[in-house]
Each structure stands twice: as structure tokens, then as C-alpha cells.
N, C-alpha and C. Protein backbone atom coordinates (compact mmCIF):
# COMPACT_ATOMS: atom_id res chain seq x y z
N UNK A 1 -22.24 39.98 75.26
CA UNK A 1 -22.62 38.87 74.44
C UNK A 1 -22.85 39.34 73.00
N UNK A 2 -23.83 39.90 72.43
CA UNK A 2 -24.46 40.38 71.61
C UNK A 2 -23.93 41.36 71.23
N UNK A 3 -23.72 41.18 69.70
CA UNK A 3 -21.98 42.84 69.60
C UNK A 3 -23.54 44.14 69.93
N UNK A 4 -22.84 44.95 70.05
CA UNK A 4 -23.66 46.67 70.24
C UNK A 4 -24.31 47.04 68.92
N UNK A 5 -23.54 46.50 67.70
CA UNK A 5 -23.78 47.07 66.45
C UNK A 5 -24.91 46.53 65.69
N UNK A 6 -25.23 45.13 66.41
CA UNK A 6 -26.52 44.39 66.06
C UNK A 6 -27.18 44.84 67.28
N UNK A 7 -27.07 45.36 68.18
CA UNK A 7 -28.32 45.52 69.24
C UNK A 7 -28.68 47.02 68.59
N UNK A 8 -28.15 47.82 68.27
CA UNK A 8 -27.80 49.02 67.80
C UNK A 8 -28.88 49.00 66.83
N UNK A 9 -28.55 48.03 65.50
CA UNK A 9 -29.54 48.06 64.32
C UNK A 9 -31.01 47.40 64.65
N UNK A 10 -31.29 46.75 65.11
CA UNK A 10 -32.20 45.75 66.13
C UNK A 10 -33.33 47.18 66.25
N UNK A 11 -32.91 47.87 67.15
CA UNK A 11 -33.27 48.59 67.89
C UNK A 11 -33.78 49.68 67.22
N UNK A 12 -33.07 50.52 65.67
CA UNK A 12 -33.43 51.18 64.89
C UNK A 12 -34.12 50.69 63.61
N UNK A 13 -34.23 49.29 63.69
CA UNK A 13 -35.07 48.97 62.51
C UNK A 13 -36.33 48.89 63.10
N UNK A 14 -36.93 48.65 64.78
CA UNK A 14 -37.90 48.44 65.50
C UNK A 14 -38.48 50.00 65.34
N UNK A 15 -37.70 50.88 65.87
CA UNK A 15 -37.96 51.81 65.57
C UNK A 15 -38.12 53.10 64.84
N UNK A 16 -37.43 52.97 63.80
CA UNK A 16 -37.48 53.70 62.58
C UNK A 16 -36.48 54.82 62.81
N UNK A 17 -35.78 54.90 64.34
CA UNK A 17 -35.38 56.24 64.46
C UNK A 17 -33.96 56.42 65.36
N UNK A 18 -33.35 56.60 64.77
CA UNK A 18 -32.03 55.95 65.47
C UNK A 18 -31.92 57.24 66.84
N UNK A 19 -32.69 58.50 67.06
CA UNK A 19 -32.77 59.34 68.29
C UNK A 19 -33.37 58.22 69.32
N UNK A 20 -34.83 57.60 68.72
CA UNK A 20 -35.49 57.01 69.31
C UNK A 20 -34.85 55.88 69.92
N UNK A 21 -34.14 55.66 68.92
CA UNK A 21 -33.19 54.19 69.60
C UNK A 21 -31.86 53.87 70.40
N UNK A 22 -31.19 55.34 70.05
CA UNK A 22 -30.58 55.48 71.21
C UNK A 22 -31.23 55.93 72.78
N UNK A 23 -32.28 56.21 72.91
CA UNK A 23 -32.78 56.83 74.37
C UNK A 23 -32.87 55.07 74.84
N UNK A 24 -33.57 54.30 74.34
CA UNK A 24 -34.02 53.13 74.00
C UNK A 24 -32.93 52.50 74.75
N UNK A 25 -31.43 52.34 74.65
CA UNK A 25 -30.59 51.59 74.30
C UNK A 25 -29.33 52.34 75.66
N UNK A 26 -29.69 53.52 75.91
CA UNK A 26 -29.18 54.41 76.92
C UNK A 26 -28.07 55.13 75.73
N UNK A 27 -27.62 55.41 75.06
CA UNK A 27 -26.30 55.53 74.04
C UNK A 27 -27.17 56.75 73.76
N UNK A 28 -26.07 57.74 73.41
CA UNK A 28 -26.31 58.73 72.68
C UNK A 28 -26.55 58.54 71.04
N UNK A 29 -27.14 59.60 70.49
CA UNK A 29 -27.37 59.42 68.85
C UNK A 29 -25.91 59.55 67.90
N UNK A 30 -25.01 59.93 68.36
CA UNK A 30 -23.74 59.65 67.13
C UNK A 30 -23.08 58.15 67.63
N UNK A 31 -23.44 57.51 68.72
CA UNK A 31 -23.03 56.54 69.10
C UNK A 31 -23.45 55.34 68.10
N UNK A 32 -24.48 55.35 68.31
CA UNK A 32 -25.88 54.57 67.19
C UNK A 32 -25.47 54.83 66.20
N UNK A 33 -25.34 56.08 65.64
CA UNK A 33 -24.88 55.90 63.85
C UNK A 33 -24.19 55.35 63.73
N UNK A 34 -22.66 55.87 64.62
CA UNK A 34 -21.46 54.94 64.21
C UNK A 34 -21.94 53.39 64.23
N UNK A 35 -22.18 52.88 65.41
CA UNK A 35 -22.57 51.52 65.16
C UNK A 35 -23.10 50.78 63.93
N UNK A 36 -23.95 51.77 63.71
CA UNK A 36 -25.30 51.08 62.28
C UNK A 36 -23.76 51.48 61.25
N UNK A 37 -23.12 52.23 61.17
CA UNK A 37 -22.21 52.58 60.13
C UNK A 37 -20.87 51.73 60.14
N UNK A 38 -20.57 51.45 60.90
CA UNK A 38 -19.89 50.00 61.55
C UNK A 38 -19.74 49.17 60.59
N UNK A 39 -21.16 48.88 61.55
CA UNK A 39 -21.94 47.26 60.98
C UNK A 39 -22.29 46.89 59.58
N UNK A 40 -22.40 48.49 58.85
CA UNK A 40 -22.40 48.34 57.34
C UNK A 40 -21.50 48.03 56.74
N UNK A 41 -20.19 48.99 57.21
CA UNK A 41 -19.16 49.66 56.50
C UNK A 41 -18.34 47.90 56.56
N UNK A 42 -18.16 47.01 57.41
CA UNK A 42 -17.56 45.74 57.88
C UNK A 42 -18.08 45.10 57.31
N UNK A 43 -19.55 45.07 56.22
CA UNK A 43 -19.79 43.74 55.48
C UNK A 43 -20.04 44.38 54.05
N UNK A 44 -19.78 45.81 53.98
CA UNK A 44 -20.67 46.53 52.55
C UNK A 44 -21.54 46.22 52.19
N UNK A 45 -22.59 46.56 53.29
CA UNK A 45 -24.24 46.76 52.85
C UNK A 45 -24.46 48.25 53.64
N UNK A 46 -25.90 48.02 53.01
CA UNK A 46 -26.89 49.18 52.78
C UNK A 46 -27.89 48.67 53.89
N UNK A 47 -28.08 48.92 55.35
CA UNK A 47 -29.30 48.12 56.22
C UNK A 47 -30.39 48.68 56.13
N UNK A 48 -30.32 50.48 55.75
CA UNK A 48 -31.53 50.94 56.00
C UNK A 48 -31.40 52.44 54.70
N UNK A 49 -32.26 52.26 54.39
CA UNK A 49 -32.48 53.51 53.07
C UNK A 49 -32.56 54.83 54.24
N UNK A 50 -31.87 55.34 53.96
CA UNK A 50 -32.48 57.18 54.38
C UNK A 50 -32.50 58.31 53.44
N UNK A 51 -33.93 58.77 54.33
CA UNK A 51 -34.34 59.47 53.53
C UNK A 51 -35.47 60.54 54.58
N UNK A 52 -35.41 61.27 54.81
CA UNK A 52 -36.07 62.50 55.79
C UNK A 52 -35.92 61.58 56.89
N UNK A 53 -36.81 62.00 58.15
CA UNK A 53 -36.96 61.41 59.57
C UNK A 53 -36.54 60.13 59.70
N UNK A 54 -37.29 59.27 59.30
CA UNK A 54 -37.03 58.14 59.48
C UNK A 54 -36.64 57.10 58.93
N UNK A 55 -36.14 55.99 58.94
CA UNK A 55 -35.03 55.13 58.22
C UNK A 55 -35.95 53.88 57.81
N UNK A 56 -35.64 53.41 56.83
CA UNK A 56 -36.64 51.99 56.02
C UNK A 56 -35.48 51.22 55.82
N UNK A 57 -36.09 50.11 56.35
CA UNK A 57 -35.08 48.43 55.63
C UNK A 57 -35.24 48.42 54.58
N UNK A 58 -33.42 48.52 54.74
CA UNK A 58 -33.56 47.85 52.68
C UNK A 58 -33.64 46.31 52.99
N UNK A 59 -33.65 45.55 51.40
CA UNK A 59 -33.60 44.73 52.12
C UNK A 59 -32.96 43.99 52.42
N UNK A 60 -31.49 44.22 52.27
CA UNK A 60 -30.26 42.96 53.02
C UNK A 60 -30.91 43.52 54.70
N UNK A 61 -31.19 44.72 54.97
CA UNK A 61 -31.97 44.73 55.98
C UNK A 61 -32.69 43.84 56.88
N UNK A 62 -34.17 43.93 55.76
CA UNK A 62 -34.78 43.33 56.27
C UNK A 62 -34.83 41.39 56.31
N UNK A 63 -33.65 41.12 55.77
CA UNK A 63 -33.33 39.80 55.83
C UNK A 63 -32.33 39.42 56.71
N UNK A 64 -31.87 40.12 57.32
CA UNK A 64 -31.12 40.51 58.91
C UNK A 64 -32.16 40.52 60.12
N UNK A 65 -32.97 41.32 59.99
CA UNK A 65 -34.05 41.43 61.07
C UNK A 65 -34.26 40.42 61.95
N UNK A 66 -35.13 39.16 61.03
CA UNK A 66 -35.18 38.05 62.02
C UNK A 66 -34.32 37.23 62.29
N UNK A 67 -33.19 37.44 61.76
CA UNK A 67 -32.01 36.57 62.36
C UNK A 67 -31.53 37.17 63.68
N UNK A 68 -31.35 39.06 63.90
CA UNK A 68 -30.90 39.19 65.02
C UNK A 68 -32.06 39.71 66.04
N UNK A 69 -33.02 39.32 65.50
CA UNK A 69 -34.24 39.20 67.11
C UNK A 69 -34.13 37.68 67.19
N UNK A 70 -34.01 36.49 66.47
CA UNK A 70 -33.61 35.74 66.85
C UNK A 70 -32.52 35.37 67.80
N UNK A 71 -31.33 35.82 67.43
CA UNK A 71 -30.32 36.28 68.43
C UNK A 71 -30.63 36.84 69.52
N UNK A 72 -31.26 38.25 69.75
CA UNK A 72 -31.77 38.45 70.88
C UNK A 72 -32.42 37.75 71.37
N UNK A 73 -33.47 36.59 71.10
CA UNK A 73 -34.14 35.98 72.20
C UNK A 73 -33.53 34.94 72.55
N UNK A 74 -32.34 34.27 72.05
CA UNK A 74 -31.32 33.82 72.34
C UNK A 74 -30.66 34.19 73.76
N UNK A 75 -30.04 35.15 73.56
CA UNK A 75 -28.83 35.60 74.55
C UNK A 75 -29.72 35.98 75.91
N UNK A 76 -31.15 36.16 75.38
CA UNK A 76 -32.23 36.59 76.43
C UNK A 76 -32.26 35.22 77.41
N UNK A 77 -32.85 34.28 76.17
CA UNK A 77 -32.70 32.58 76.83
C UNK A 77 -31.26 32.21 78.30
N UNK A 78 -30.26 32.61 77.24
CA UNK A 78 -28.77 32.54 78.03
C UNK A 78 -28.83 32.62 78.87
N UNK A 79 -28.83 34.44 79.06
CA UNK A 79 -29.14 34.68 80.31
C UNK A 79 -29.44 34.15 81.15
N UNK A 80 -31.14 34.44 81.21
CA UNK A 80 -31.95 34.01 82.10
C UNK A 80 -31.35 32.53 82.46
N UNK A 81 -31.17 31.79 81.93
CA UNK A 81 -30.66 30.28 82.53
C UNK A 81 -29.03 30.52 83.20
N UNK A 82 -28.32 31.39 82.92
CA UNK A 82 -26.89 31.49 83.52
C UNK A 82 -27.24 32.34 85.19
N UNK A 83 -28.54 33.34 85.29
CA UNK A 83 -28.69 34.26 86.80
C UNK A 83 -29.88 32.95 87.28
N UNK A 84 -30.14 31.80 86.08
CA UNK A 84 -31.04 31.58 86.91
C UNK A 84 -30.62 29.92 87.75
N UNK A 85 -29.32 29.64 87.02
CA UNK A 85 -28.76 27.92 87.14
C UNK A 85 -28.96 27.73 88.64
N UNK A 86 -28.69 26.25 88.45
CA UNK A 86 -28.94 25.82 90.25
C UNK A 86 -29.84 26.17 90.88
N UNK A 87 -29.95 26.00 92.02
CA UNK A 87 -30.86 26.07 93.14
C UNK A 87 -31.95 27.31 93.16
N UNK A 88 -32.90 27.70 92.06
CA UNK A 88 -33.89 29.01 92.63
C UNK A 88 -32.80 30.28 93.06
N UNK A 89 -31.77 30.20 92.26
CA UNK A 89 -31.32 31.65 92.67
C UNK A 89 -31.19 32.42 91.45
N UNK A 90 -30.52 33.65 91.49
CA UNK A 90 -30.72 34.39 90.00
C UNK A 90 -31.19 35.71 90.61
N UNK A 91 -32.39 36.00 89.52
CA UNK A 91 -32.96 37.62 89.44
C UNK A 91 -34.25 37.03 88.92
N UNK A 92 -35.31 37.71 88.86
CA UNK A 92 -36.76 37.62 88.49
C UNK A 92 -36.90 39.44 88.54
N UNK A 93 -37.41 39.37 86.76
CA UNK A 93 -37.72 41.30 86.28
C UNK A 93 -38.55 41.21 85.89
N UNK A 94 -39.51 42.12 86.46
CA UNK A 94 -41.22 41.75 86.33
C UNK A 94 -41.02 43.37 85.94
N UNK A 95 -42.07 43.90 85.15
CA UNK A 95 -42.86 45.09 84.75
C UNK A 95 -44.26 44.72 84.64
N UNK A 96 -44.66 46.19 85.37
CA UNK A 96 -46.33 45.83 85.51
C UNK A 96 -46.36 47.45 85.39
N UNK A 97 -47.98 47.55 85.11
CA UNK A 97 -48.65 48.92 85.09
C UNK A 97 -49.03 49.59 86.20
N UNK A 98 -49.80 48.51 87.55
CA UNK A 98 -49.76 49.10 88.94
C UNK A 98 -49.09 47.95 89.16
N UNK A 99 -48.34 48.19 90.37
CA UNK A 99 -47.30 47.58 91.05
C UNK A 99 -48.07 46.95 92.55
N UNK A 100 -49.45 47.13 92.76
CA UNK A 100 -50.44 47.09 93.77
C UNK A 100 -50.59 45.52 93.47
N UNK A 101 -50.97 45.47 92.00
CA UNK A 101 -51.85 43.90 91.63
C UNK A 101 -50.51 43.10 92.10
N UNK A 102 -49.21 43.41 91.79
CA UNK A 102 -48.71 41.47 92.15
C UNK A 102 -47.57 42.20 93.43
N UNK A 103 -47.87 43.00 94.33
CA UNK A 103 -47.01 42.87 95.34
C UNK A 103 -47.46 41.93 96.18
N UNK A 104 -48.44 41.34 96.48
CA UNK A 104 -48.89 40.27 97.74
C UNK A 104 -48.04 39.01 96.42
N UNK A 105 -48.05 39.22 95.36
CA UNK A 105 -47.47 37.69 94.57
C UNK A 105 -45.71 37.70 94.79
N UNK A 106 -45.50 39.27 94.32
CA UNK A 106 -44.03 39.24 94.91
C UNK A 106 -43.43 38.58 96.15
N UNK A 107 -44.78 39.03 97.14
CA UNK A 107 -44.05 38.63 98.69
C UNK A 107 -44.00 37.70 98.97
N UNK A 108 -45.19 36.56 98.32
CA UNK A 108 -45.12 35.29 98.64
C UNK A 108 -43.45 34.40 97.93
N UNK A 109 -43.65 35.24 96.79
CA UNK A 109 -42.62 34.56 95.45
C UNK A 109 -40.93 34.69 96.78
N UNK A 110 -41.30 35.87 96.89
CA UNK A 110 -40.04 36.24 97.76
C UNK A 110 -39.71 35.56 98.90
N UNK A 111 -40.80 35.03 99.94
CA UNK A 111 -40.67 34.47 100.96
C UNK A 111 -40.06 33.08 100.87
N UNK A 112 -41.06 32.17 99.70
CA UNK A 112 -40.13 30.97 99.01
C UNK A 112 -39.02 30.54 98.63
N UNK A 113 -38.63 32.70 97.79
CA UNK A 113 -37.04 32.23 97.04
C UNK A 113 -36.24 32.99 97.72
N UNK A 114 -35.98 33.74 98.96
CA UNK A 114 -35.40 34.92 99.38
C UNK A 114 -34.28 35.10 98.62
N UNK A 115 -33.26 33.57 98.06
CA UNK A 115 -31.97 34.18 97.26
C UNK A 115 -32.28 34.56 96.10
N UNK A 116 -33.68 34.39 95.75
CA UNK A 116 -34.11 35.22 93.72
C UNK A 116 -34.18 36.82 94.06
N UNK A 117 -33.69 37.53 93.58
CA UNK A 117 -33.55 39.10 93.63
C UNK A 117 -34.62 39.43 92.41
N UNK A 118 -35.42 40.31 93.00
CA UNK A 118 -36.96 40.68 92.47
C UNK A 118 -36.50 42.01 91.96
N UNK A 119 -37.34 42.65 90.74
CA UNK A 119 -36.86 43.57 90.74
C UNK A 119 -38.37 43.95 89.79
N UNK A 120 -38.55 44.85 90.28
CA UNK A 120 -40.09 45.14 89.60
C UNK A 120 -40.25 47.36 89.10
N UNK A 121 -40.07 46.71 87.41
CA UNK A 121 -40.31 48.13 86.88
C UNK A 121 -41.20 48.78 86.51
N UNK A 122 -41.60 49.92 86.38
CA UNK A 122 -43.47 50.45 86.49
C UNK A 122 -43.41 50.91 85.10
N UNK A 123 -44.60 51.14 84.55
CA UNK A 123 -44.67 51.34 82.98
C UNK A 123 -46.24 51.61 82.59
N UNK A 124 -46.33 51.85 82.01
CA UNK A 124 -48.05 52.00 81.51
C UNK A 124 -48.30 50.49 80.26
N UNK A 125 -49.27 50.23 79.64
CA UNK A 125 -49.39 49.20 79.24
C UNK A 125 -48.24 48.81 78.69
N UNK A 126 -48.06 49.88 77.37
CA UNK A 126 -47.33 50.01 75.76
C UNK A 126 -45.90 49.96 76.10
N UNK A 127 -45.61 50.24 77.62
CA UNK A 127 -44.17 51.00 77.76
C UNK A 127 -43.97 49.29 78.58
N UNK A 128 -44.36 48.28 79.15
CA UNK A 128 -44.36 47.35 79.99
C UNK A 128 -44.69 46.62 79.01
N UNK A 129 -45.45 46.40 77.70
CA UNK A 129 -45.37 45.40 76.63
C UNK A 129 -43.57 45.78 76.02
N UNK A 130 -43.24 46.59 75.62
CA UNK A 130 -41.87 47.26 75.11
C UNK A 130 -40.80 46.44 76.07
N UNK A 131 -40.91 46.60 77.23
CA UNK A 131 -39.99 45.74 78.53
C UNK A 131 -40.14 44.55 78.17
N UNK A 132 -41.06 43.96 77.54
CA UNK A 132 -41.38 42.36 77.59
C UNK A 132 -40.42 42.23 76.32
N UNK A 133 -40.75 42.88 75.41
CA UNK A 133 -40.22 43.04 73.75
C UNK A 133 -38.59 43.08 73.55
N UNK A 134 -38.04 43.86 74.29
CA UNK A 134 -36.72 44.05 74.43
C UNK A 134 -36.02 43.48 75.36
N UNK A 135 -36.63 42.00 76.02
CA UNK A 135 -36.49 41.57 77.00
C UNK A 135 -35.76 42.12 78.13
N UNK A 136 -36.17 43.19 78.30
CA UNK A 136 -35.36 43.96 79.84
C UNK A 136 -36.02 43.60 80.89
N UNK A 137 -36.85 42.38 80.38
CA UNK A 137 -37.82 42.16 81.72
C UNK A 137 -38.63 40.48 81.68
N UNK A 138 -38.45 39.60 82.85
CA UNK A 138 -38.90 38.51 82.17
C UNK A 138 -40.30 38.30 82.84
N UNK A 139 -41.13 38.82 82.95
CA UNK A 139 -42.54 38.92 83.31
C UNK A 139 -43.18 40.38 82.90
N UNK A 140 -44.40 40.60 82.62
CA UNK A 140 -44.89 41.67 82.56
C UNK A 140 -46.58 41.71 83.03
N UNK A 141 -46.73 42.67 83.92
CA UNK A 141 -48.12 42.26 84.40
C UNK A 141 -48.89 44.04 84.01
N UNK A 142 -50.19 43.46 83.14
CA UNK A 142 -51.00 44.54 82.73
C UNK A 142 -52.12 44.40 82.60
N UNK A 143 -53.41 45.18 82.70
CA UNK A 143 -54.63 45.28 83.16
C UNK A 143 -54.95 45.30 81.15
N UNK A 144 -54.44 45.08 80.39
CA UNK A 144 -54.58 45.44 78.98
C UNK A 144 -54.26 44.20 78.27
N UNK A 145 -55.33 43.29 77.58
CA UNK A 145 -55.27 42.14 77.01
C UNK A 145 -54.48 42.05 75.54
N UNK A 146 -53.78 41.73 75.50
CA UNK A 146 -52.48 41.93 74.06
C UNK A 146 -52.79 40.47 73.53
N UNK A 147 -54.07 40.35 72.18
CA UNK A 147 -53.40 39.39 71.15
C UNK A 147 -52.09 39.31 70.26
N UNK A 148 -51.31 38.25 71.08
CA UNK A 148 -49.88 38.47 70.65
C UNK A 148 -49.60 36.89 70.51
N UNK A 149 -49.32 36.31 69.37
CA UNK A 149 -49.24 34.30 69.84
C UNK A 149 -47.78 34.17 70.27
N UNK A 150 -46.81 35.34 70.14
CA UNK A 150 -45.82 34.97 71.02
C UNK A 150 -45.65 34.94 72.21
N UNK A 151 -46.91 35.35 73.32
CA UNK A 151 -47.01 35.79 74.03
C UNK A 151 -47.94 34.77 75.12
N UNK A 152 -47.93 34.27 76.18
CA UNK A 152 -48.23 33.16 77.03
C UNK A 152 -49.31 34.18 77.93
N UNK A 153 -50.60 34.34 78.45
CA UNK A 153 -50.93 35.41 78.95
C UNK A 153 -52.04 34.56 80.32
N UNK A 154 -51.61 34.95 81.49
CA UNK A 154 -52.71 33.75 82.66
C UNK A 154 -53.30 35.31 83.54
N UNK A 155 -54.88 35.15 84.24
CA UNK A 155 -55.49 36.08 84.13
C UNK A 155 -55.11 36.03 85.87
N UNK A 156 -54.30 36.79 86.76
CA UNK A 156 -54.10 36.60 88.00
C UNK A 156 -55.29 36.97 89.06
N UNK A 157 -56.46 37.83 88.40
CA UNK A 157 -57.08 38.30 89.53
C UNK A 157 -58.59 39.27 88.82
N UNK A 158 -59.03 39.55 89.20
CA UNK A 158 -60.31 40.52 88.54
C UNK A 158 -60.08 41.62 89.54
N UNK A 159 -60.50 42.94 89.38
CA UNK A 159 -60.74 44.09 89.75
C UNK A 159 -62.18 44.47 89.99
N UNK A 160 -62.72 44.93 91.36
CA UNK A 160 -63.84 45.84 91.29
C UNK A 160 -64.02 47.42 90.75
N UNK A 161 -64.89 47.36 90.43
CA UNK A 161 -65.18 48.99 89.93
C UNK A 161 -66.57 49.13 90.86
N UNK A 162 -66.09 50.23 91.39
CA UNK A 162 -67.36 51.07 92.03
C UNK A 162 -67.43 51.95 91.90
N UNK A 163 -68.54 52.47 91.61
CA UNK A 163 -68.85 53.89 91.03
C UNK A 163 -69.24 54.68 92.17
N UNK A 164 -68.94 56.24 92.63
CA UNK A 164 -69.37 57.06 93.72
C UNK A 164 -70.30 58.09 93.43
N UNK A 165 -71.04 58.40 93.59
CA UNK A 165 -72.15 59.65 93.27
C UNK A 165 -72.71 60.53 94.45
N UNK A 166 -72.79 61.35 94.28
CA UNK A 166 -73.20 62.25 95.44
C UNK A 166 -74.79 61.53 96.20
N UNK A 167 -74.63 62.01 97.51
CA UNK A 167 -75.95 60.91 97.64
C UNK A 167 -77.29 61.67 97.31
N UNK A 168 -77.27 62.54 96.88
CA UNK A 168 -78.57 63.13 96.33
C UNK A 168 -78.86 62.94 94.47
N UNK A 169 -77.62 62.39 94.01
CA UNK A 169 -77.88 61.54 92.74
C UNK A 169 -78.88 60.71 92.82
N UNK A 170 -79.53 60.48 91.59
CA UNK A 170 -80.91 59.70 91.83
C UNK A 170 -79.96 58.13 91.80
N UNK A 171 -78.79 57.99 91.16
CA UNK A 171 -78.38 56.20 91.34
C UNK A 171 -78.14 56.12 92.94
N UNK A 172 -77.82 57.42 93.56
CA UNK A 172 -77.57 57.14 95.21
C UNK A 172 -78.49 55.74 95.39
N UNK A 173 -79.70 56.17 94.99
CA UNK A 173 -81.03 54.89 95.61
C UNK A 173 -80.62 53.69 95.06
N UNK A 174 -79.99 53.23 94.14
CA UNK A 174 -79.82 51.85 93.77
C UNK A 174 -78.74 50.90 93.95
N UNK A 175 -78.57 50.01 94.40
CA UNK A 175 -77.63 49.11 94.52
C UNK A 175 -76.87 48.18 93.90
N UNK A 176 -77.38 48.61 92.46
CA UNK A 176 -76.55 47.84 91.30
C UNK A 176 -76.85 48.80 90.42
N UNK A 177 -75.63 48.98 89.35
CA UNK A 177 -75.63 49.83 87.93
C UNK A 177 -75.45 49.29 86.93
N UNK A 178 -75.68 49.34 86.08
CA UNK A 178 -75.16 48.66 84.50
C UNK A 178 -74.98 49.49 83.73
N UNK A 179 -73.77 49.23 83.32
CA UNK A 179 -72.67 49.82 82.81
C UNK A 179 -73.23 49.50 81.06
């Protein structure tokens, strides 16, 4: 859908680092240049100033930016409505941090849709907000509250914490702690 050479720049303007953005993107790093060099060389612009490590929007750049994350959440939209048309069938890509909190939600989800193909990727908060970001994933479940207003957020469950102490600790004797 989406040429490579805009997912390519997308990806290195997010990240400043076109190494970074090829691991990102699965592509090796001369792959990515060519692309970003492409994508220049085909309209004669300048997308990103370099200069040591890392790369800065110029700004025909940065006046590109939100047009092709626009695009991406586009083709994201597409998608999801082309695996997901008709009857509850498709794919459902969830990333979460423990995979414990929504497997009883998976199983139910699953028992309902058996033809939706589940597919659930593990991540730590930052790396499972990133899945949500690059839409490689259309759910993300994390124990880590993200003010984000693009972002829709419903609280599935609370967690206990219990604390263990040897029983000759003096809290051994008490039956509530405050934290």
C-alpha cells in the first residue's frame, strides 16, 4: 500500500536515526538510505539536514511529517477494515506487558470469535506503546498510565500487591501495611 520510501522516512524522522529505523522497519541501513535518497532525489528536496549521529527535519520535512502519519493511520484504518470485513473474521494484534492480565480476555474473545486470529506480542511498557504507535498492533494492554489524547484508555482490572517478610520481621505481626 504505502510506498517503502514514505514508511522509510516516517520512521527516520520518528526516530532521528536511520540504524534505528531500519531495525524498526526489519530493512537493513543502506536499504533506508537509498529509500530516504529516493524519495528526495524524485521530488528535489532536502527531508532531513545531516549532520553527526542524528538527522533533523528540514523543513519541506517537517511539512511532510503529518501528512504521512496521516497516511499511515490511514492504510492502518484500511487494513484493519479489509482482515476485518464481514462476519467477526480477520486478525485481532494485541501487545501487552504481561500476557497473564488479558489471557482469560483472550479466551473468552476467542471462544465468541474462533474465526478472529489473535495474535498477542510481549513488550515492556515503551516497547508496547511503540506497537500501538506504528500500528503493528491494534490493542495494547499495560500496567503504565500514558496521557496521550490520541489515545482511548479503559482500566480492565486492579492488581494486588502483597508484601512477604520473614516471620520474625516485626510487620510479620500486622495485617495491614501502608505503603
Amino acid at each position: 500500500m504505502l510506498s517503502s520510501e514514505l514508511k522509510a522516512f516516517y520512521m527516520v524522522a520518528r526516530l532521528g536515526s536511520i540504524t534505528q529505523a531500519a531495525k524498526k522497519l526489519g530493512l537493513s541501513q543502506p536499504t533506508v538510505t537509498t529509500q530516504i535518497r529516493s524519495l528526495e532525489g524524485q521530488y528535489a528536496v532536502e527531508l532531513f539536514y545531516r549532520g553527526g549521529r542524528r538527522l533533523v527535519l528540514s523543513e519541506e520535512g517537517l511539512r511532510l511529517l503529518p501528512m504521512v502519519k496521516a497516511l499511515l493511520q490511514q492504510e492502518a484504518d484500511i487494513e484493519f477494515e479489509l482482515r476485518n470485513s464481514g462476519q467477526a473474521q480477520g486478525s485481532l494484534r494485541i501487545a501487552a506487558t504481561a500476557p497473564y492480565y488479558i489471557l482469560d480476555l483472550v479466551k473468552i474473545y476467542r471462544e465468541r470469535l474462533p474465526q478472529v486470529e489473535v495474535a498477542v506480542e510481549i513488550g515492556n511498557s515503551q516497547q508496547v506503546l511503540e506497537m500501538l504507535e506504528d500500528y503493528r498492533v491494534d490493542i495494547a494492554a499495560s500496567s503504565q498510565w500514558v496521557e496521550d489524547a490520541r489515545l482511548v484508555r479503559r482500566i480492565l482490572g486492579t492488581d494486588p500487591l502483597v508484601v512477604a517478610v520473614h516471620r520474625n520481621h516485626p510487620l510479620a505481626q500486622r495485617q495491614t501495611v501502608s505503603i
